[in-house]
C-alpha atoms as a PDB file:
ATOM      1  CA  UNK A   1       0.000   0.000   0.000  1.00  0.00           C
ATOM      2  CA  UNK A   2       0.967   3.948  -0.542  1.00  0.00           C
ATOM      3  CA  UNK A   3       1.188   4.868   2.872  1.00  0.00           C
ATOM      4  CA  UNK A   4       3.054   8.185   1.799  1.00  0.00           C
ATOM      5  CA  UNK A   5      -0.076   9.218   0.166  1.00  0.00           C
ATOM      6  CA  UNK A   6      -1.883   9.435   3.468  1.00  0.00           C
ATOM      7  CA  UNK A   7       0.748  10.435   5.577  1.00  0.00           C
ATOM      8  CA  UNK A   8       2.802  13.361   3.996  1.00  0.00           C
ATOM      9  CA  UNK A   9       6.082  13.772   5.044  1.00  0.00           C
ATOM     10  CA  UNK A  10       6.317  16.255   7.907  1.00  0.00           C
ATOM     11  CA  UNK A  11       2.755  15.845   9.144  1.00  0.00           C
ATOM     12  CA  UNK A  12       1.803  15.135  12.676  1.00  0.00           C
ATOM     13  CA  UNK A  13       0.800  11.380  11.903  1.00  0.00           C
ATOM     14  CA  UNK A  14       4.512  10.802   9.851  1.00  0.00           C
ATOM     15  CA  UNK A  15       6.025  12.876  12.949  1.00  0.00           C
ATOM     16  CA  UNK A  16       4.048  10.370  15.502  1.00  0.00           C
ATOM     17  CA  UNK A  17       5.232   7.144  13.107  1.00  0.00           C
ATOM     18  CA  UNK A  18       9.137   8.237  13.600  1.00  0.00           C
ATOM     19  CA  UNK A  19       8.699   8.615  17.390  1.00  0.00           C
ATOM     20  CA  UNK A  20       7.138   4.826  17.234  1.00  0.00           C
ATOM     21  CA  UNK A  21       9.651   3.656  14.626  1.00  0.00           C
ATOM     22  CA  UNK A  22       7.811   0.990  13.923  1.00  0.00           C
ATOM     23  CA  UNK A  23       4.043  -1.330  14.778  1.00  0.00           C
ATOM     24  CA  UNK A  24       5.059  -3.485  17.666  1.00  0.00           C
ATOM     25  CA  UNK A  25       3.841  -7.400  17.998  1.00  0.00           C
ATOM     26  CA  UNK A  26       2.550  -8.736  20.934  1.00  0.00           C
ATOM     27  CA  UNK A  27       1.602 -12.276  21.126  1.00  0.00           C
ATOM     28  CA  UNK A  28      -1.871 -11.749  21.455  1.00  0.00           C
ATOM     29  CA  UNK A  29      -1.825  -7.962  20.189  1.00  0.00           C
ATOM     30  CA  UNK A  30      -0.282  -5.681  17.909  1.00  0.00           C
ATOM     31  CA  UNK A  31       0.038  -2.075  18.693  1.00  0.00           C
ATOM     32  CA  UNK A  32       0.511  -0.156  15.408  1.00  0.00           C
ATOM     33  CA  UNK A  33       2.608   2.772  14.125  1.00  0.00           C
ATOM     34  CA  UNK A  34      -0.154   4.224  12.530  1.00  0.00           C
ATOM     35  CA  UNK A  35      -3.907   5.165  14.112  1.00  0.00           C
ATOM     36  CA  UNK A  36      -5.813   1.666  13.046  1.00  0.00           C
ATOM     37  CA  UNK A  37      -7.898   3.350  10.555  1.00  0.00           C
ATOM     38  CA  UNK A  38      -5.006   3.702   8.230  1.00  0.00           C
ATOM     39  CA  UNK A  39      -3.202   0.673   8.982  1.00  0.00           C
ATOM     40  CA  UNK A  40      -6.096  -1.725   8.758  1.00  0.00           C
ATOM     41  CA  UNK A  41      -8.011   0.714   6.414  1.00  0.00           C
ATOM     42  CA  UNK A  42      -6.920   2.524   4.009  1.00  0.00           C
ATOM     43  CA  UNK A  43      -3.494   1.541   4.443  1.00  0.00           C
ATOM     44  CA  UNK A  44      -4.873  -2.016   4.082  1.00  0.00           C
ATOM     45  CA  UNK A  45      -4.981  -3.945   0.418  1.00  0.00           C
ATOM     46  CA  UNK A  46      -8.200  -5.948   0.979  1.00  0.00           C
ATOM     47  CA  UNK A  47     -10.515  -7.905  -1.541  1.00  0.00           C
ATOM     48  CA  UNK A  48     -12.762  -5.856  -3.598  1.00  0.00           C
ATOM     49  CA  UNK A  49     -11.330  -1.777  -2.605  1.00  0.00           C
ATOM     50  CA  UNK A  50      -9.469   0.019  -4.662  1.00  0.00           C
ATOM     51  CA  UNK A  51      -6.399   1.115  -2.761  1.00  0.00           C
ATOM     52  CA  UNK A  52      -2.685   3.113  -4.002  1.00  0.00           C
ATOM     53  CA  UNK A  53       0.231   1.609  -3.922  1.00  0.00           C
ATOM     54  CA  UNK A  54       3.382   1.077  -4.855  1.00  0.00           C
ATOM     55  CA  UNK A  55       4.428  -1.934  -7.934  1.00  0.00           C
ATOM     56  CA  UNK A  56       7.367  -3.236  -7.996  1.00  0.00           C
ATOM     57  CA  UNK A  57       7.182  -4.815 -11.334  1.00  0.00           C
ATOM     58  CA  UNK A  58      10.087  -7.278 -12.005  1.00  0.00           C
ATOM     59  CA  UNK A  59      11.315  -9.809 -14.490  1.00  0.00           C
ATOM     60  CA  UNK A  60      13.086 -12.513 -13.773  1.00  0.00           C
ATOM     61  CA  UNK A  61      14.822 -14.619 -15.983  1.00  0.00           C
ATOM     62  CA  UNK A  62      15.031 -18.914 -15.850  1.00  0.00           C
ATOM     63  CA  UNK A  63      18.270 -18.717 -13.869  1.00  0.00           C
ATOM     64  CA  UNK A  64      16.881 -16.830 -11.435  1.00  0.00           C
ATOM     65  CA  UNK A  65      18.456 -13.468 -12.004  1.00  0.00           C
ATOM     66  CA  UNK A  66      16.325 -10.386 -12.220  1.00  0.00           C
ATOM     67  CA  UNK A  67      17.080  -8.766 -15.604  1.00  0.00           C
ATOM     68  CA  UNK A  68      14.666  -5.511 -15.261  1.00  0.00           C
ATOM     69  CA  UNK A  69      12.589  -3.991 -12.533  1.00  0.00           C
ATOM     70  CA  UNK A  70      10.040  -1.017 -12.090  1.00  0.00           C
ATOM     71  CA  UNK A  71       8.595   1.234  -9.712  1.00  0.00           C
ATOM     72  CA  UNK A  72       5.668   3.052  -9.717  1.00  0.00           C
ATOM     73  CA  UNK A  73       2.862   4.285  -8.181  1.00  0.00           C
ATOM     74  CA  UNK A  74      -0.732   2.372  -9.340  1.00  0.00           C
ATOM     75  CA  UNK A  75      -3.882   1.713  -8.008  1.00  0.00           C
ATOM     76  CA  UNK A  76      -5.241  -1.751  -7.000  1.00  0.00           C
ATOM     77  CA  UNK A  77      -7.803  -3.482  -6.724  1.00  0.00           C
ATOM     78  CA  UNK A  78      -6.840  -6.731  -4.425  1.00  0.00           C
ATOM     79  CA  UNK A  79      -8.843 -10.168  -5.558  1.00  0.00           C
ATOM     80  CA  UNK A  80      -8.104 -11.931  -2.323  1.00  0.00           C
ATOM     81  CA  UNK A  81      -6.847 -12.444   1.099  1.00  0.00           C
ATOM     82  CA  UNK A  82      -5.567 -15.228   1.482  1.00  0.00           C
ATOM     83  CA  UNK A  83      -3.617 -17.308   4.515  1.00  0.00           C
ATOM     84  CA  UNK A  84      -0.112 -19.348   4.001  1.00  0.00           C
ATOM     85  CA  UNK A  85      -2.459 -22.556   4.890  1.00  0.00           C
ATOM     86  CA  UNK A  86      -4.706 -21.815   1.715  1.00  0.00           C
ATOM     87  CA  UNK A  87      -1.956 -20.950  -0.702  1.00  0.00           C
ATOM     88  CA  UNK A  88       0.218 -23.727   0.848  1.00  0.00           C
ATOM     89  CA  UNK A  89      -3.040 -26.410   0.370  1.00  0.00           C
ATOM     90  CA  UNK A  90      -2.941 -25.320  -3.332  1.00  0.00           C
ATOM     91  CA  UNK A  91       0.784 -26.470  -3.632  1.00  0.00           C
ATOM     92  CA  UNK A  92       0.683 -29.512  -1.826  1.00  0.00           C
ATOM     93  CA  UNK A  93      -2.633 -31.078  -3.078  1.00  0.00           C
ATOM     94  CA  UNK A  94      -2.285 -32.268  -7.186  1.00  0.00           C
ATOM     95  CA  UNK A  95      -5.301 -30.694  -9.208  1.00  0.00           C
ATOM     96  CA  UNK A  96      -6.327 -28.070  -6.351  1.00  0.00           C
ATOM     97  CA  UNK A  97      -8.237 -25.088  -7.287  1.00  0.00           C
ATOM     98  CA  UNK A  98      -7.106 -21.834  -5.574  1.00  0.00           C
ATOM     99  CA  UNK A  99      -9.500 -19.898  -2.974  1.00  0.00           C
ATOM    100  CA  UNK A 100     -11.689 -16.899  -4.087  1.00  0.00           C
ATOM    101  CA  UNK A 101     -12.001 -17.134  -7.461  1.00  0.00           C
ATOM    102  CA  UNK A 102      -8.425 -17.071  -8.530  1.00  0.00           C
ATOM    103  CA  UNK A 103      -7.224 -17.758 -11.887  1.00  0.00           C
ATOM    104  CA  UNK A 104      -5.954 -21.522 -11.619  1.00  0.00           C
ATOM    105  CA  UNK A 105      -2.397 -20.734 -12.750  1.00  0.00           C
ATOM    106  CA  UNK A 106      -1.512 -18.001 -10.801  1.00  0.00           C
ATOM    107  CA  UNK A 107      -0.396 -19.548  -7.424  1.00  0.00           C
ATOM    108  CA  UNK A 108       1.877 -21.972  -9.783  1.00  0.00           C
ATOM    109  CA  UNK A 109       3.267 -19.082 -11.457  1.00  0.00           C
ATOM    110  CA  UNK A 110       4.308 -17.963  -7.923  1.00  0.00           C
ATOM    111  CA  UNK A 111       5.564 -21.070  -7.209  1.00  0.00           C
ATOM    112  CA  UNK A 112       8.030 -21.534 -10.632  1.00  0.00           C
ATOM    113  CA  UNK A 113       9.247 -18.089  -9.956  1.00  0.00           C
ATOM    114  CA  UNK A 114       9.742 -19.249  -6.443  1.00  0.00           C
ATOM    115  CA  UNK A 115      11.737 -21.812  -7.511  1.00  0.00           C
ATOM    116  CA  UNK A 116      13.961 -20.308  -9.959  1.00  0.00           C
ATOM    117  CA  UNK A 117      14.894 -17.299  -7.310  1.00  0.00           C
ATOM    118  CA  UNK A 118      15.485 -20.325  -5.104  1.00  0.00           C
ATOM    119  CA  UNK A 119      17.908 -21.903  -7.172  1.00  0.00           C
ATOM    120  CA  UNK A 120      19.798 -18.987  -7.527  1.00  0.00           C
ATOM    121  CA  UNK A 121      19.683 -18.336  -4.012  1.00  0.00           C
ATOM    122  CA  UNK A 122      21.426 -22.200  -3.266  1.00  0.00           C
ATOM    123  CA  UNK A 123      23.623 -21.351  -6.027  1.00  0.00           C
ATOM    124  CA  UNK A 124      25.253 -17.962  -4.423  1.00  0.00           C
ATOM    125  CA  UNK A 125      25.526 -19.799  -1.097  1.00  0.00           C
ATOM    126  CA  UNK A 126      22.730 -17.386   0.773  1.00  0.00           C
ATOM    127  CA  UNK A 127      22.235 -18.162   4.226  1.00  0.00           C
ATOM    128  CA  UNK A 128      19.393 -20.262   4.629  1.00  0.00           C
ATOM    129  CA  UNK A 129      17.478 -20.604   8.719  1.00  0.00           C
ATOM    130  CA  UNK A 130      14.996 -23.082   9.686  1.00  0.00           C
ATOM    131  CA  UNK A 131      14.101 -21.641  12.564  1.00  0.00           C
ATOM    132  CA  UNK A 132      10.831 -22.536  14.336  1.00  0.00           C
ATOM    133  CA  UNK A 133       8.158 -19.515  14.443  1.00  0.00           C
ATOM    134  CA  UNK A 134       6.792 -19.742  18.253  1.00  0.00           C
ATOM    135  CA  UNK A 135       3.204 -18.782  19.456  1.00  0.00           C
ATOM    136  CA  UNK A 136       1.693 -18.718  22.569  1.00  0.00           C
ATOM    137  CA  UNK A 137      -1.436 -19.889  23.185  1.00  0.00           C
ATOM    138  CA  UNK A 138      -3.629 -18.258  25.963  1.00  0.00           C
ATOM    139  CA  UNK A 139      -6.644 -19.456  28.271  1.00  0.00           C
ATOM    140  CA  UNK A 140      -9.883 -17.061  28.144  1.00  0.00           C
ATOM    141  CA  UNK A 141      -8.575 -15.101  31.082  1.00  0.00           C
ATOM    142  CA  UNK A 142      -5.332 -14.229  28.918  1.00  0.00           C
ATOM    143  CA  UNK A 143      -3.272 -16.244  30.788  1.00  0.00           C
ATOM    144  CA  UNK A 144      -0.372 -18.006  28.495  1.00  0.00           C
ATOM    145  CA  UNK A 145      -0.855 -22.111  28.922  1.00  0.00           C
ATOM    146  CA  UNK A 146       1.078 -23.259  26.321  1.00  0.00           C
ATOM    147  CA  UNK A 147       3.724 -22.415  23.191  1.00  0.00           C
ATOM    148  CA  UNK A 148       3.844 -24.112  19.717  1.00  0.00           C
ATOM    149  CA  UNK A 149       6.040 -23.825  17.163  1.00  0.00           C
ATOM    150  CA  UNK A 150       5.514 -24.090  13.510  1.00  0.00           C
ATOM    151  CA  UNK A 151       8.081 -23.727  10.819  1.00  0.00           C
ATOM    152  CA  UNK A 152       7.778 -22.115   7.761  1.00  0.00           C
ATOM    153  CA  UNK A 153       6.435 -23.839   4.194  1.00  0.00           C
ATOM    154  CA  UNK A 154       6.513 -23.017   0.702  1.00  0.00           C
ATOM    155  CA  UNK A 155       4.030 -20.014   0.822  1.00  0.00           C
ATOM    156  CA  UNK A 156       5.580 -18.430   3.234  1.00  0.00           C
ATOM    157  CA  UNK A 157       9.024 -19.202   1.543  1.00  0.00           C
ATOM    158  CA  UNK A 158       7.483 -17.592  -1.897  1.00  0.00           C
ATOM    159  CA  UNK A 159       6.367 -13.864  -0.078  1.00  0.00           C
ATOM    160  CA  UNK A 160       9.713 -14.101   1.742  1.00  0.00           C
ATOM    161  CA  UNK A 161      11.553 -14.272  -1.409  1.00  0.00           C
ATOM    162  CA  UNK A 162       9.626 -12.273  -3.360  1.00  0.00           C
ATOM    163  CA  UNK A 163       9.766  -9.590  -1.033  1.00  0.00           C
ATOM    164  CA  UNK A 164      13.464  -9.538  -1.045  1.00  0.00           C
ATOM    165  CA  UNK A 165      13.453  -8.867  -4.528  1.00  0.00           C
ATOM    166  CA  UNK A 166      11.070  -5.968  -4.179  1.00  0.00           C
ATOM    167  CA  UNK A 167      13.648  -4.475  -1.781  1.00  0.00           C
ATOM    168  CA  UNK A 168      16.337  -4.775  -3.841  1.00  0.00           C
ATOM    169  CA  UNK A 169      14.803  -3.146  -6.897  1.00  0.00           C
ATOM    170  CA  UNK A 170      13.911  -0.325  -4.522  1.00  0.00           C
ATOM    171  CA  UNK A 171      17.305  -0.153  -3.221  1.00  0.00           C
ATOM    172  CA  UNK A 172      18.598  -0.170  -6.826  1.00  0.00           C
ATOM    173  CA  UNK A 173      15.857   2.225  -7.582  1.00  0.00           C
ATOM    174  CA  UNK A 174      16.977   4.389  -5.312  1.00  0.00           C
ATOM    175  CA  UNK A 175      20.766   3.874  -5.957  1.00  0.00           C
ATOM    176  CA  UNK A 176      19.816   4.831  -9.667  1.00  0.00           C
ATOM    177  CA  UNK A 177      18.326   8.078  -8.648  1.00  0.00           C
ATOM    178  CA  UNK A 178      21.442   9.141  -6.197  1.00  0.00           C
ATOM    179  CA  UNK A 179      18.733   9.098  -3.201  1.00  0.00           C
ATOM    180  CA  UNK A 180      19.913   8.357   0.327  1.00  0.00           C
ATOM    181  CA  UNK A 181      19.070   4.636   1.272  1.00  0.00           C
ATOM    182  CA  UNK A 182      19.169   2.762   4.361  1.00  0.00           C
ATOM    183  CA  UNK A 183      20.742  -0.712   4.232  1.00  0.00           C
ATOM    184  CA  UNK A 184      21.102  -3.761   6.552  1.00  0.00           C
ATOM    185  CA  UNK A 185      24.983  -4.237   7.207  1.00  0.00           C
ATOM    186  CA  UNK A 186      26.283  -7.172   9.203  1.00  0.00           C
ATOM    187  CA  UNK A 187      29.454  -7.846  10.845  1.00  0.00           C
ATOM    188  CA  UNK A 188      31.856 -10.848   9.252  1.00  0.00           C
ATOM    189  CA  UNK A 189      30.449 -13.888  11.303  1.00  0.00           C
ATOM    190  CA  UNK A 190      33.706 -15.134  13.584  1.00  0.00           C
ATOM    191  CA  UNK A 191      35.924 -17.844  11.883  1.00  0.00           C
ATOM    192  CA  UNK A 192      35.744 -19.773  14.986  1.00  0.00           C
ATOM    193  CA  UNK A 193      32.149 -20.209  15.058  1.00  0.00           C
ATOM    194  CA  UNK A 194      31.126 -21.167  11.764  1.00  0.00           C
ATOM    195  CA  UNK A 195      31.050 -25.340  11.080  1.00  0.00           C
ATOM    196  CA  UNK A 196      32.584 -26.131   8.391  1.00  0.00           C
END
């Protein structure tokens, strides 16, 4: 979604947003950066509403490498909202149709371009986690009784993937433009503790 097109730079809600610094994730609760009728409004891609935002439209080639990419502002008009347990049903089970309506072949379209990026990503050596996602479940008087983990499938592999592409066409974007960008940098892991 836009968000800069309801929030302009400088305003009170922006100035509010960079005191927060960012939404904050509770295990039962989530207390946002922006007032809840933006973020789960108008700030909020859901089925059926035309909404701004921002494309990143890329191209990726067989190999896996991204040979153009895009940005631009749009309007959209979202089809469906769906979970990681419906899109991951539709990838697992042989002649399922997708949820809401969806063209058949676009969830397996996600999925070959999912694999090619993943390919790629084996290829360079990227470091790959399989770390457990933990949630805690409470009683009806909020009291925590128990923690499960879960760890992560295909469908939540694909958005993770995808998304990293969309960042680095922005931060190419921006790169291209001679903007100031904010990048990730970590420290050279110590020799001693990697296995090898």
């Amino acid at each position: 979604a836009d968000v800069s097109y309801y929030v302009p730079e400088g305003s009170a809600l922006d100035r509010e947003a960079r005191l927060r610094g960012n939404s904050v994730y509770l295990p039962d609760m989530v207390i946002p950066m922006l007032p809840e009728a933006l973020s789960n409004g108008l700030c909020s891609l859901k089925p059926d509403e035309i909404r701004g935002c921002l494309v990143a439209d890329m191209t990726i080639d067989a190999d896996g490498q991204k040979t153009s990419h895009r940005i631009y502002r749009g309007l959209m008009r979202s089809q469906a909202r769906l979970t990681y347990d419906e899109v991951e049903s539709v990838i697992t089970t042989p002649d399922a149709l997708p949820p809401a309506g969806l063209a058949p072949d676009l969830i397996q379209n996600l999925l070959s371009a999912w694999k090619c990026l993943d390919q790629a990503r084996r290829h360079r050596g990227a470091l790959e986690l399989h770390l457990a996602e933990k949630k805690v479940q409470f009683d009806d008087q909020g009291k925590p009784i128990a923690i499960s983990k879960r760890f992560q499938n295909t469908s939540q592999k694909i958005i993770e993937e995808m998304m990293i592409l969309a960042n680095v066409a922005a931060a190419e974007t921006l790169e291209d433009k001679g903007r100031l960008c904010v990048y990730r940098a970590h420290e050279a892991p110590d020799p001693t503790r990697i296995d090898g």
